[in-house]
N, C-alpha and C. Protein backbone atom coordinates (compact mmCIF):
# COMPACT_ATOMS: atom_id res chain seq x y z
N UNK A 1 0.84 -1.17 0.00
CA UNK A 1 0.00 0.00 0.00
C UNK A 1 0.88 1.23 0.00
N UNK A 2 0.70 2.33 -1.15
CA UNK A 2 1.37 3.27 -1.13
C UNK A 2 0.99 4.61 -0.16
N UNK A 3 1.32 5.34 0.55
CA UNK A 3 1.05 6.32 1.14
C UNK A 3 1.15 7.47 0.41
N UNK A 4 0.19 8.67 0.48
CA UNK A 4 0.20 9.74 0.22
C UNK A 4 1.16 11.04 1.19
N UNK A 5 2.14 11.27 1.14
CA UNK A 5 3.04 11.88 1.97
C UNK A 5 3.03 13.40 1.41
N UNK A 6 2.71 14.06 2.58
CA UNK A 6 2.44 15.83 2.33
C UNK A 6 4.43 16.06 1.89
N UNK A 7 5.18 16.75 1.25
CA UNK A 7 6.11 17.57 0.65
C UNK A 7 6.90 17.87 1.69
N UNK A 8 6.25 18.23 2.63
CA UNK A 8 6.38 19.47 3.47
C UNK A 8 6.89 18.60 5.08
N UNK A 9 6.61 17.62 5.11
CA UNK A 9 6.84 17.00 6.36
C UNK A 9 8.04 16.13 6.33
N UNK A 10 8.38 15.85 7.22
CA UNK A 10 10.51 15.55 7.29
C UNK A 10 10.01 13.78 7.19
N UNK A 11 10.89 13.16 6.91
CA UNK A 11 10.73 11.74 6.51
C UNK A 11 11.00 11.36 8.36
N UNK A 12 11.82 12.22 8.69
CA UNK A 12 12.35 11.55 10.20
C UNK A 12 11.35 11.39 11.34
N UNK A 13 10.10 12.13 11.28
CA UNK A 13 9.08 12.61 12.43
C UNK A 13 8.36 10.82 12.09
N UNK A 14 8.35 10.38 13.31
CA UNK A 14 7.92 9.29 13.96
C UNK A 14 7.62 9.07 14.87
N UNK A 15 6.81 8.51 14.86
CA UNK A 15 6.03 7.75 16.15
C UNK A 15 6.21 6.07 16.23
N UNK A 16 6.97 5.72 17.01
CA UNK A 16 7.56 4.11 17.07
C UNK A 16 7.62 3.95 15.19
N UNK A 17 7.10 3.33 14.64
CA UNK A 17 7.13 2.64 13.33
C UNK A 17 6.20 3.22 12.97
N UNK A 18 5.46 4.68 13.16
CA UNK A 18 4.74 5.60 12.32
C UNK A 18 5.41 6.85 11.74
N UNK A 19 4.85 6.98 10.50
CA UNK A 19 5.44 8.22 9.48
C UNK A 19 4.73 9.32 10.07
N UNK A 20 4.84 10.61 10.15
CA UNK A 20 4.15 11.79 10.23
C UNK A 20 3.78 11.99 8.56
N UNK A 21 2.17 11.74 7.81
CA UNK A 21 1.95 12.10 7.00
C UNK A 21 1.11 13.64 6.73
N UNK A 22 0.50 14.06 7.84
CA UNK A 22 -0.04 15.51 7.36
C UNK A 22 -0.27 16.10 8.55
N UNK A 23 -0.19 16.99 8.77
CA UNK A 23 -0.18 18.03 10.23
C UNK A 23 -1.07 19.42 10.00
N UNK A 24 -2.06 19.29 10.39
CA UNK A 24 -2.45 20.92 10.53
C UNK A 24 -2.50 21.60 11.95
N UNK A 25 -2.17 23.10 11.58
CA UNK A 25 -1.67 23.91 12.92
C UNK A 25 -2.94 24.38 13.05
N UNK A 26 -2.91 24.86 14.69
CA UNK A 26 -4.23 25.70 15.22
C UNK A 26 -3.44 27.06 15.75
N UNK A 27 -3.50 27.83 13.95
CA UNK A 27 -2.63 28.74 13.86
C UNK A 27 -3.87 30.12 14.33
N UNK A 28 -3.10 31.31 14.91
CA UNK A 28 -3.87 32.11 15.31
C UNK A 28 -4.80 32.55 14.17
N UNK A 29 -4.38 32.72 13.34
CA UNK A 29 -5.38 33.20 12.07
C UNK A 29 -6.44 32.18 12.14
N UNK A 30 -6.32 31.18 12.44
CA UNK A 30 -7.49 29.93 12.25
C UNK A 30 -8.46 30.25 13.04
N UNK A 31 -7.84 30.80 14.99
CA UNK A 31 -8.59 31.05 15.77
C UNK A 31 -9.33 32.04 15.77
N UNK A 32 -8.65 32.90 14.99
CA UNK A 32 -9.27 34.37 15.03
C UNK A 32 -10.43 33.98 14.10
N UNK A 33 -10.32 33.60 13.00
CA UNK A 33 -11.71 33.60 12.15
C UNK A 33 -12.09 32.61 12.78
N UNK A 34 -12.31 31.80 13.26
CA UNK A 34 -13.22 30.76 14.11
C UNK A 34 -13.68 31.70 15.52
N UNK A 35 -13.30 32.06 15.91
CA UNK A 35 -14.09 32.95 16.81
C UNK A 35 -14.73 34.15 15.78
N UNK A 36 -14.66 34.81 15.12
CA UNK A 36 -15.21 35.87 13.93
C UNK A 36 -16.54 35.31 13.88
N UNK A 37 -16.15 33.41 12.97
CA UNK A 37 -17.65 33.21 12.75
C UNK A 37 -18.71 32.50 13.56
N UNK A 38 -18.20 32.66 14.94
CA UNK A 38 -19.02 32.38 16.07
C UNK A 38 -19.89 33.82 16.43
N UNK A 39 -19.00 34.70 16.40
CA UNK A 39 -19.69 36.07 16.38
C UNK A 39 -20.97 36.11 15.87
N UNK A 40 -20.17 36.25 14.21
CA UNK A 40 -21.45 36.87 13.35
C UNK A 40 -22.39 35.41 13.53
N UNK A 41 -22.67 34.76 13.71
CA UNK A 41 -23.63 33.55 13.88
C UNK A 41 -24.29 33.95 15.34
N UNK A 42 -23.66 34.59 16.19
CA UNK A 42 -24.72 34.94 17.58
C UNK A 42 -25.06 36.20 17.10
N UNK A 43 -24.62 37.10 17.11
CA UNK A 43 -25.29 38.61 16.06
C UNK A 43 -26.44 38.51 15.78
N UNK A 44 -26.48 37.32 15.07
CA UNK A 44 -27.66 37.00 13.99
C UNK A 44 -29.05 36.69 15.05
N UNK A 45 -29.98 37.45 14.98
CA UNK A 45 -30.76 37.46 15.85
C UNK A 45 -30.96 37.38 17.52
N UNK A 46 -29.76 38.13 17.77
CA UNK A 46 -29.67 38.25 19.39
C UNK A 46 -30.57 39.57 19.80
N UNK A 47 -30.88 38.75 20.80
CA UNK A 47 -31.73 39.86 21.56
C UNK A 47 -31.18 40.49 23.06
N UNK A 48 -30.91 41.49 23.08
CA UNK A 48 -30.19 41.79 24.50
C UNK A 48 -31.08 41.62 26.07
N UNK A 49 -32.56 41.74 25.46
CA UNK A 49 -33.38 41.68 26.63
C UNK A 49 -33.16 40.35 27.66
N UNK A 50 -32.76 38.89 26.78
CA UNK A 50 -32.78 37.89 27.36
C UNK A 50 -31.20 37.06 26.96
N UNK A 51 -30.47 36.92 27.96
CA UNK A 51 -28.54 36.88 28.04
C UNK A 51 -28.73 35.51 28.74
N UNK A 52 -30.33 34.53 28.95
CA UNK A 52 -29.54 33.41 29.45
C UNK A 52 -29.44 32.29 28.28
N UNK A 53 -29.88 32.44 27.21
CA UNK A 53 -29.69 31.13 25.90
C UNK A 53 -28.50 30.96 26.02
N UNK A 54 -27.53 32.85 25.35
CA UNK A 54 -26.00 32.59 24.84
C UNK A 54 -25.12 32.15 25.93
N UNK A 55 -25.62 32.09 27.44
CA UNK A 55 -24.88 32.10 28.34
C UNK A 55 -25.27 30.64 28.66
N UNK A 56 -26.01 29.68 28.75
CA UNK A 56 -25.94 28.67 29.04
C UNK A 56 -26.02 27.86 27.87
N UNK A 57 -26.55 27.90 27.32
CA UNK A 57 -26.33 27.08 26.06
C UNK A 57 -24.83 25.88 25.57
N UNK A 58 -23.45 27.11 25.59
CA UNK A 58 -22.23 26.85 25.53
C UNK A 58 -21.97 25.26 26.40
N UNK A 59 -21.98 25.77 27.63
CA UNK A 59 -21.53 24.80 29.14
C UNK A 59 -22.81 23.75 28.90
N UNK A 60 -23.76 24.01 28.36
CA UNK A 60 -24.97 22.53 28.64
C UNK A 60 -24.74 21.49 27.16
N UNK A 61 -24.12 22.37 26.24
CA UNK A 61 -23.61 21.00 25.19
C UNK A 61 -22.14 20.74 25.46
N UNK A 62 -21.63 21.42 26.04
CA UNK A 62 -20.37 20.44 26.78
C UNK A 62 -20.67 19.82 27.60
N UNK A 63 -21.58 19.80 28.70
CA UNK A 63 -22.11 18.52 29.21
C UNK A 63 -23.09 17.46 28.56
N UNK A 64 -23.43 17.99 27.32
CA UNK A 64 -24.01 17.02 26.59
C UNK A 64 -23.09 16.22 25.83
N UNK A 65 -22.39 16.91 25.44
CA UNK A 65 -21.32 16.00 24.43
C UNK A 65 -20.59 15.35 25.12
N UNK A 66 -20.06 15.47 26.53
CA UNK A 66 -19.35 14.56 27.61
C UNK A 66 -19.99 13.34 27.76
N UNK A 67 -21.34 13.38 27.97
CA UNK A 67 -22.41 12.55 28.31
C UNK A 67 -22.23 11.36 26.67
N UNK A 68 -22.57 12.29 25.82
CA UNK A 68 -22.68 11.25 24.48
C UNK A 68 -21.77 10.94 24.22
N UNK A 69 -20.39 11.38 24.58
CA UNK A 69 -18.93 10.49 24.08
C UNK A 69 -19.06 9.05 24.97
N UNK A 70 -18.93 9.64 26.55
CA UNK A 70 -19.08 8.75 27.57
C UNK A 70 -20.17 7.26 27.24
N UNK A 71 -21.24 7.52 27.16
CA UNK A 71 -22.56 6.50 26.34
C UNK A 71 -22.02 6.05 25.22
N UNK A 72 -21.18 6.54 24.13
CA UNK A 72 -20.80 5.82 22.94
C UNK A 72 -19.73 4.35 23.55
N UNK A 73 -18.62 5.66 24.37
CA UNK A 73 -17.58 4.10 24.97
C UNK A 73 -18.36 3.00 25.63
N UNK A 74 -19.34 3.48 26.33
CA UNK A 74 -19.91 2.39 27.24
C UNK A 74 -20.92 1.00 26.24
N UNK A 75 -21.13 1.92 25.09
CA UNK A 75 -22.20 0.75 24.38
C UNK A 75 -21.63 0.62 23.18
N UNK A 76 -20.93 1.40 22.62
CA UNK A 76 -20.14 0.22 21.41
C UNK A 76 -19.49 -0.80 21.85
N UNK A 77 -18.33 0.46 22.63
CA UNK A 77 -17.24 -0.48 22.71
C UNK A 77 -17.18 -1.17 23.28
N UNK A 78 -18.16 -1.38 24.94
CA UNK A 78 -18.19 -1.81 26.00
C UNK A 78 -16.58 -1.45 26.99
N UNK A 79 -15.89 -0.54 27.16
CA UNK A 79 -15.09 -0.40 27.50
C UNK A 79 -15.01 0.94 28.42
N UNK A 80 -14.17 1.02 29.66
CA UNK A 80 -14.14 2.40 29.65
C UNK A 80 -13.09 3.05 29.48
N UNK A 81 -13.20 4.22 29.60
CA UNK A 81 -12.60 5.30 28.26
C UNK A 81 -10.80 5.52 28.88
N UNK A 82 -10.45 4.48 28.66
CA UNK A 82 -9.21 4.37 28.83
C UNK A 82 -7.71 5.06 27.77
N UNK A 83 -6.93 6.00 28.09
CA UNK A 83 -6.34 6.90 27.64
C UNK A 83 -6.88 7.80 26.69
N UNK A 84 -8.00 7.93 27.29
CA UNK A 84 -8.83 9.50 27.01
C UNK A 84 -9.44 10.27 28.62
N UNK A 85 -9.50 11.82 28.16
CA UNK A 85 -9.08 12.45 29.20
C UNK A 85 -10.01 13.48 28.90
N UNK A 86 -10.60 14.24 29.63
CA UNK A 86 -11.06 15.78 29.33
C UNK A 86 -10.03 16.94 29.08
N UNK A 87 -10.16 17.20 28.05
CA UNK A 87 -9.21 18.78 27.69
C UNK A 87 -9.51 19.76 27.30
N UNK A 88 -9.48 20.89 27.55
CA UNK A 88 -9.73 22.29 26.87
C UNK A 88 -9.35 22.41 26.00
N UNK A 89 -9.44 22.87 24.63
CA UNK A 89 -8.58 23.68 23.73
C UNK A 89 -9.59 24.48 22.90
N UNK A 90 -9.12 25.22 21.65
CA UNK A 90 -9.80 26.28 20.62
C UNK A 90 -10.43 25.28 19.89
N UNK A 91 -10.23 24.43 19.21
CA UNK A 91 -10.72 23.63 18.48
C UNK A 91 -11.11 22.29 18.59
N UNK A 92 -10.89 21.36 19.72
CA UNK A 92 -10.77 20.26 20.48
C UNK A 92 -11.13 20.37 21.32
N UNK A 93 -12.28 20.19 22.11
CA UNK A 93 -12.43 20.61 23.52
C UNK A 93 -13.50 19.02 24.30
N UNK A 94 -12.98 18.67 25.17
CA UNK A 94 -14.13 17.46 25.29
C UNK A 94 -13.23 16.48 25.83
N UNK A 95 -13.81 15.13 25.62
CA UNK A 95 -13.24 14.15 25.76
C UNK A 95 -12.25 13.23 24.38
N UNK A 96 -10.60 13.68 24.92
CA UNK A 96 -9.57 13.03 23.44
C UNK A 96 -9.13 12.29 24.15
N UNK A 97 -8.61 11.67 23.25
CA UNK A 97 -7.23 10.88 23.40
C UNK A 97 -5.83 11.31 23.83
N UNK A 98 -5.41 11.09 24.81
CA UNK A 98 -4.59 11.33 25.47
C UNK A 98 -3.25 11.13 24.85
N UNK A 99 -3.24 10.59 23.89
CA UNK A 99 -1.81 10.13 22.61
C UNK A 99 -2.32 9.99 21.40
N UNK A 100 -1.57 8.83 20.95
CA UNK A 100 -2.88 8.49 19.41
C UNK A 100 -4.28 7.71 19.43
N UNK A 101 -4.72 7.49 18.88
CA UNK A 101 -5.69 7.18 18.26
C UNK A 101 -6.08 6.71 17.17
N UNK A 102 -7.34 6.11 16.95
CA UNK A 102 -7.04 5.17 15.41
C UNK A 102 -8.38 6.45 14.56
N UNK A 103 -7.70 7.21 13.85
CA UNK A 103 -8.48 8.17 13.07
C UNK A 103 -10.14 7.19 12.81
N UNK A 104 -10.26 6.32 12.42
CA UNK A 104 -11.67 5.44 12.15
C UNK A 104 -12.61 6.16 13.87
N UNK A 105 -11.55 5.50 15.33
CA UNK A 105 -12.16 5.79 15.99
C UNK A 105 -13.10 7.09 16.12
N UNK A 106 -11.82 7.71 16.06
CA UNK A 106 -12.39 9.70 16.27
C UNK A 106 -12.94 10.36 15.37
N UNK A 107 -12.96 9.59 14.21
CA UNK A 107 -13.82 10.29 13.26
C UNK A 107 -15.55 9.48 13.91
N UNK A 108 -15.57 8.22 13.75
CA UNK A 108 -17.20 7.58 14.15
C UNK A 108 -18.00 7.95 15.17
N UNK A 109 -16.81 8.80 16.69
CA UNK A 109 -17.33 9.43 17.46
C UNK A 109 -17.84 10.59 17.16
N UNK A 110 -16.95 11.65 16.30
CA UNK A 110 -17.47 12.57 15.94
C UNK A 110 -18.30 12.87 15.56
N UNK A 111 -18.59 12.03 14.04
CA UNK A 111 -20.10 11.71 13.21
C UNK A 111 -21.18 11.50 14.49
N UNK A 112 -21.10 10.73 14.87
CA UNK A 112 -21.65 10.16 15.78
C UNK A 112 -22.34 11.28 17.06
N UNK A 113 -21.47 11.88 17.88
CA UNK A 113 -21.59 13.25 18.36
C UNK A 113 -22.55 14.40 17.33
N UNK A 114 -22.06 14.88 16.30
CA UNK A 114 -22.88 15.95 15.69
C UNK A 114 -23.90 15.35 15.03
N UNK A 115 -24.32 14.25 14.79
CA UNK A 115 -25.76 13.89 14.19
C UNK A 115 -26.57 13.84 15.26
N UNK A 116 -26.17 12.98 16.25
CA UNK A 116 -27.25 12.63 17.59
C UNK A 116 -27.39 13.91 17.96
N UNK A 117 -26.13 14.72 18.49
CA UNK A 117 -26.53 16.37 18.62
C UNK A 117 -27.86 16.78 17.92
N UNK A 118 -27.09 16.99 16.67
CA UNK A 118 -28.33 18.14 15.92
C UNK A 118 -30.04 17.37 16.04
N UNK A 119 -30.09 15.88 16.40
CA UNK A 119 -31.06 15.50 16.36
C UNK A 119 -31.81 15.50 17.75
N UNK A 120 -31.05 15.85 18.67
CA UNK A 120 -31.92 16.13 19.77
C UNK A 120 -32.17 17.65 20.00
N UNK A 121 -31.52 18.03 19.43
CA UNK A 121 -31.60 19.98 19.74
C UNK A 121 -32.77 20.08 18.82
N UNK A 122 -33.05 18.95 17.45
CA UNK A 122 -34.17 19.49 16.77
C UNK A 122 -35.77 18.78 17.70
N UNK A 123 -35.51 17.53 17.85
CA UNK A 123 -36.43 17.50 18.57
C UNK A 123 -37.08 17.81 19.71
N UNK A 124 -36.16 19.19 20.36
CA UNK A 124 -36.99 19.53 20.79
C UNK A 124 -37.42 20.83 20.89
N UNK A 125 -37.26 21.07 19.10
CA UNK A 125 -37.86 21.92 18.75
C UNK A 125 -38.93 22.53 19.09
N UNK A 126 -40.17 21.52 19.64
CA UNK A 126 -41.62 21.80 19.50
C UNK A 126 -41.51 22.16 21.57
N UNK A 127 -41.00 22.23 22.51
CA UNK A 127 -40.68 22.17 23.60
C UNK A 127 -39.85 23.71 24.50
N UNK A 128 -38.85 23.86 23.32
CA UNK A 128 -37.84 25.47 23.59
C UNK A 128 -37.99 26.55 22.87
N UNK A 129 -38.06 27.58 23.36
CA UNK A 129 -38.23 29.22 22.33
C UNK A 129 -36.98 28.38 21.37
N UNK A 130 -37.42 29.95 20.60
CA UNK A 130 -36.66 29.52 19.00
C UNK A 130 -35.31 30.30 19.33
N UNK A 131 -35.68 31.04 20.44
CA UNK A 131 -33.75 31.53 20.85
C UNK A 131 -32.79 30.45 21.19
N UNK A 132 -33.32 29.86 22.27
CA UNK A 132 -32.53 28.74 23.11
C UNK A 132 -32.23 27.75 21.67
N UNK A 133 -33.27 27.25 20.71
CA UNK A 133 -32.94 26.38 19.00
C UNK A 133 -32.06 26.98 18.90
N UNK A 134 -31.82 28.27 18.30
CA UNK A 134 -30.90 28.86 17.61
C UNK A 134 -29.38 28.46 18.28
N UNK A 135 -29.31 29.19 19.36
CA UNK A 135 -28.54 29.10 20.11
C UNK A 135 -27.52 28.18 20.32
N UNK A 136 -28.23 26.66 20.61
CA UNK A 136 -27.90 25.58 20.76
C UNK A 136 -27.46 24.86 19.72
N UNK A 137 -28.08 25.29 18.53
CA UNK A 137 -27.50 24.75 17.17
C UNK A 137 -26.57 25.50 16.71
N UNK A 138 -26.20 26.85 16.67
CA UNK A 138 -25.09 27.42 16.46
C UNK A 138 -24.06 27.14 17.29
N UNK A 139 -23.94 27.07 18.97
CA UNK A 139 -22.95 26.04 19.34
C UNK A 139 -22.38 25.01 18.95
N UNK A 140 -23.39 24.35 19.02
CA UNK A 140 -23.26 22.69 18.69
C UNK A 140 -22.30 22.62 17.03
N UNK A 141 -22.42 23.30 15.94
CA UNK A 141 -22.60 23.03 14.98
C UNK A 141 -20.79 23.96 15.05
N UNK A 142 -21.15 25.37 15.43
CA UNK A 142 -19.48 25.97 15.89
C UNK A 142 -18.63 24.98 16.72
N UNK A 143 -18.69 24.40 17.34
CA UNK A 143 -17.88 23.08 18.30
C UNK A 143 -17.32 22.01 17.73
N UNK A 144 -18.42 21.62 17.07
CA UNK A 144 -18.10 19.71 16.08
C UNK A 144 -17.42 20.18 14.71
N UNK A 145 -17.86 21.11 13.83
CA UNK A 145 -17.58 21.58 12.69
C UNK A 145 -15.61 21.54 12.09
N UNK A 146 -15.11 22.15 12.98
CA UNK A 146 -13.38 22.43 12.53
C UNK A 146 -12.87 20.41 13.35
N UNK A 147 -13.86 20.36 14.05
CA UNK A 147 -12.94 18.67 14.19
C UNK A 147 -13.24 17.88 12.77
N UNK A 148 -14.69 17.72 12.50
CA UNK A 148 -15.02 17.19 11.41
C UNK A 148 -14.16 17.54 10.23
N UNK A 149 -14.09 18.91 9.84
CA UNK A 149 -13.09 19.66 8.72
C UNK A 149 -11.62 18.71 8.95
N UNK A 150 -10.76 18.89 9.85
CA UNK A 150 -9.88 18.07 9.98
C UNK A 150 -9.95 17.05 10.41
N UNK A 151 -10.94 16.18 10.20
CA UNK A 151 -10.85 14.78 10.14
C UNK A 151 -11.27 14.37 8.44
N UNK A 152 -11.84 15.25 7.73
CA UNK A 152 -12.01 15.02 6.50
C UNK A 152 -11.07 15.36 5.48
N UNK A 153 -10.20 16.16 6.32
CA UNK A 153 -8.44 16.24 5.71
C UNK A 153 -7.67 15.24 5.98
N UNK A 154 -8.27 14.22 7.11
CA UNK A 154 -7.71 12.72 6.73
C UNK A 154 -7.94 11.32 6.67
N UNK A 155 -8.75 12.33 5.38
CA UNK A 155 -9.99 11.07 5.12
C UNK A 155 -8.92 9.85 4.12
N UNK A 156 -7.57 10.23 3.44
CA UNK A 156 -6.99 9.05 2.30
C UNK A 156 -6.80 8.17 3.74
N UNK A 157 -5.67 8.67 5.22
CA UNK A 157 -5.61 8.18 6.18
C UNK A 157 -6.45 7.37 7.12
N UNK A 158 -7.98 7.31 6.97
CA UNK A 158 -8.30 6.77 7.69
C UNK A 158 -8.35 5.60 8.08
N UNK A 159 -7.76 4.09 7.24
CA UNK A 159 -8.01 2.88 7.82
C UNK A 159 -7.00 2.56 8.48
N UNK A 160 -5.96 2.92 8.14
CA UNK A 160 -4.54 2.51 8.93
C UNK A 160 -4.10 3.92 9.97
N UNK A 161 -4.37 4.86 10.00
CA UNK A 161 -3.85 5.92 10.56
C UNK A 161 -4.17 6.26 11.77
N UNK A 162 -3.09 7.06 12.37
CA UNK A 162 -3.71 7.52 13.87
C UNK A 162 -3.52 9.08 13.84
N UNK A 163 -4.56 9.34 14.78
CA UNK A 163 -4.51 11.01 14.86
C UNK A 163 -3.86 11.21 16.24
N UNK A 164 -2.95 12.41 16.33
CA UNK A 164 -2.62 12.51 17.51
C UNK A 164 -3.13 14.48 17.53
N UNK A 165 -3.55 14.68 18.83
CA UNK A 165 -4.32 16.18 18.67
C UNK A 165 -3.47 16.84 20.12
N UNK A 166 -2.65 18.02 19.60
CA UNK A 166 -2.18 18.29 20.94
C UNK A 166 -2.76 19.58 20.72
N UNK A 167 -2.42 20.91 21.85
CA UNK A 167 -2.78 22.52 21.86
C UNK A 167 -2.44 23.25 20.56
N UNK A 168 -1.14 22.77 19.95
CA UNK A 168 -0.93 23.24 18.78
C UNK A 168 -1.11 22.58 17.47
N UNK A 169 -1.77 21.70 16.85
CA UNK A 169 -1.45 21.08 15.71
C UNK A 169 -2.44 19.81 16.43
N UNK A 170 -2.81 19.20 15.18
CA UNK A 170 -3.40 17.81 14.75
C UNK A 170 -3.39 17.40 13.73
N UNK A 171 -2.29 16.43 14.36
CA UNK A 171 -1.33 15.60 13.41
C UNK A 171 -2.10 13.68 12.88
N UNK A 172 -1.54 13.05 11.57
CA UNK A 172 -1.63 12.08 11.08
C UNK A 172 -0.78 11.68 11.10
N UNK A 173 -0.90 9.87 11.32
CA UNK A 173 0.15 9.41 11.02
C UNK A 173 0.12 7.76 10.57
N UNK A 174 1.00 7.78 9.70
CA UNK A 174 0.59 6.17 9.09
C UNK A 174 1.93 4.74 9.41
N UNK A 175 1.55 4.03 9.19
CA UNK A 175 2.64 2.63 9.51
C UNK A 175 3.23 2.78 8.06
């Protein structure tokens, strides 16, 4: 099996008997327009009279998405979530992997995460003002969105590859 190897990356960067095949940075320019289009997406029909949607909204799908990572390990895999960890970051925030990972994994969680998401924020559509909808789907959708993007940058990588995601960069890598 031939590998697709980015130009740009040193033949020497390894991981035991893994190649470093593609690396993207979580370069400030990235952050800055990723916070930009979190902005203009709350802008968009905010109302100043009522500050608790944008303010809770954020913290209740991070405890939702904790909850649905947590429920995925427990009933796929039957396992618990062993060298994964809670972490902060700009683009990663939740429950990762604490080293590598098998890209198949973290991509099926992900999918997995933003569909069940968007499908419970819609159902209960008929239940929440259309602020708290909004709200919750522009989170949800700002949160999962740049993991998905770079996991679909390593999409040739995914059957053999591992992702490793630190504060700066999330990196691929193949046998």
């Amino acid at each position: 099996m031939s590998t697709i190897q980015d130009p740009n990356l040193s033949n020497q960067s390894t991981i035991y008997s893994y190649t470093l095949v593609k690396r993207l940075y979580h370069s400030l320019y990235k952050t800055i327009l990723y916070f930009l289009l979190l902005a203009l997406a709350l802008l968009y029909k905010f109302d100043t009279s009522n500050w608790l949607p944008l303010l809770v909204s954020y913290p209740l799908l991070l405890m939702f998405h904790t909850l649905l990572v947590r429920a995925y390990f427990q009933f796929t895999i039957g396992m618990a979530m062993r060298g994964w960890s809670y972490r902060w970051g700009i683009f990663w925030c939740g429950f990762l992997p604490d080293g590598n990972a098998s890209i198949r994994l973290v991509s099926r969680i992900q999918l997995h995460l933003f569909w069940i998401g968007l499908s419970i924020i819609m159902l209960l559509y008929p239940w929440i003002p259309d602020q708290w909808l909004i709200y919750l789907t522009i989170f949800h959708i700002w949160m999962v969105m740049p993991r998905l993007w770079m996991l679909f940058r390593f999409r040739p990588y995914r059957k053999a590859g591992l992702i490793k995601i630190t504060d700066k960069d999330t990196s691929c890598y193949m046998q």
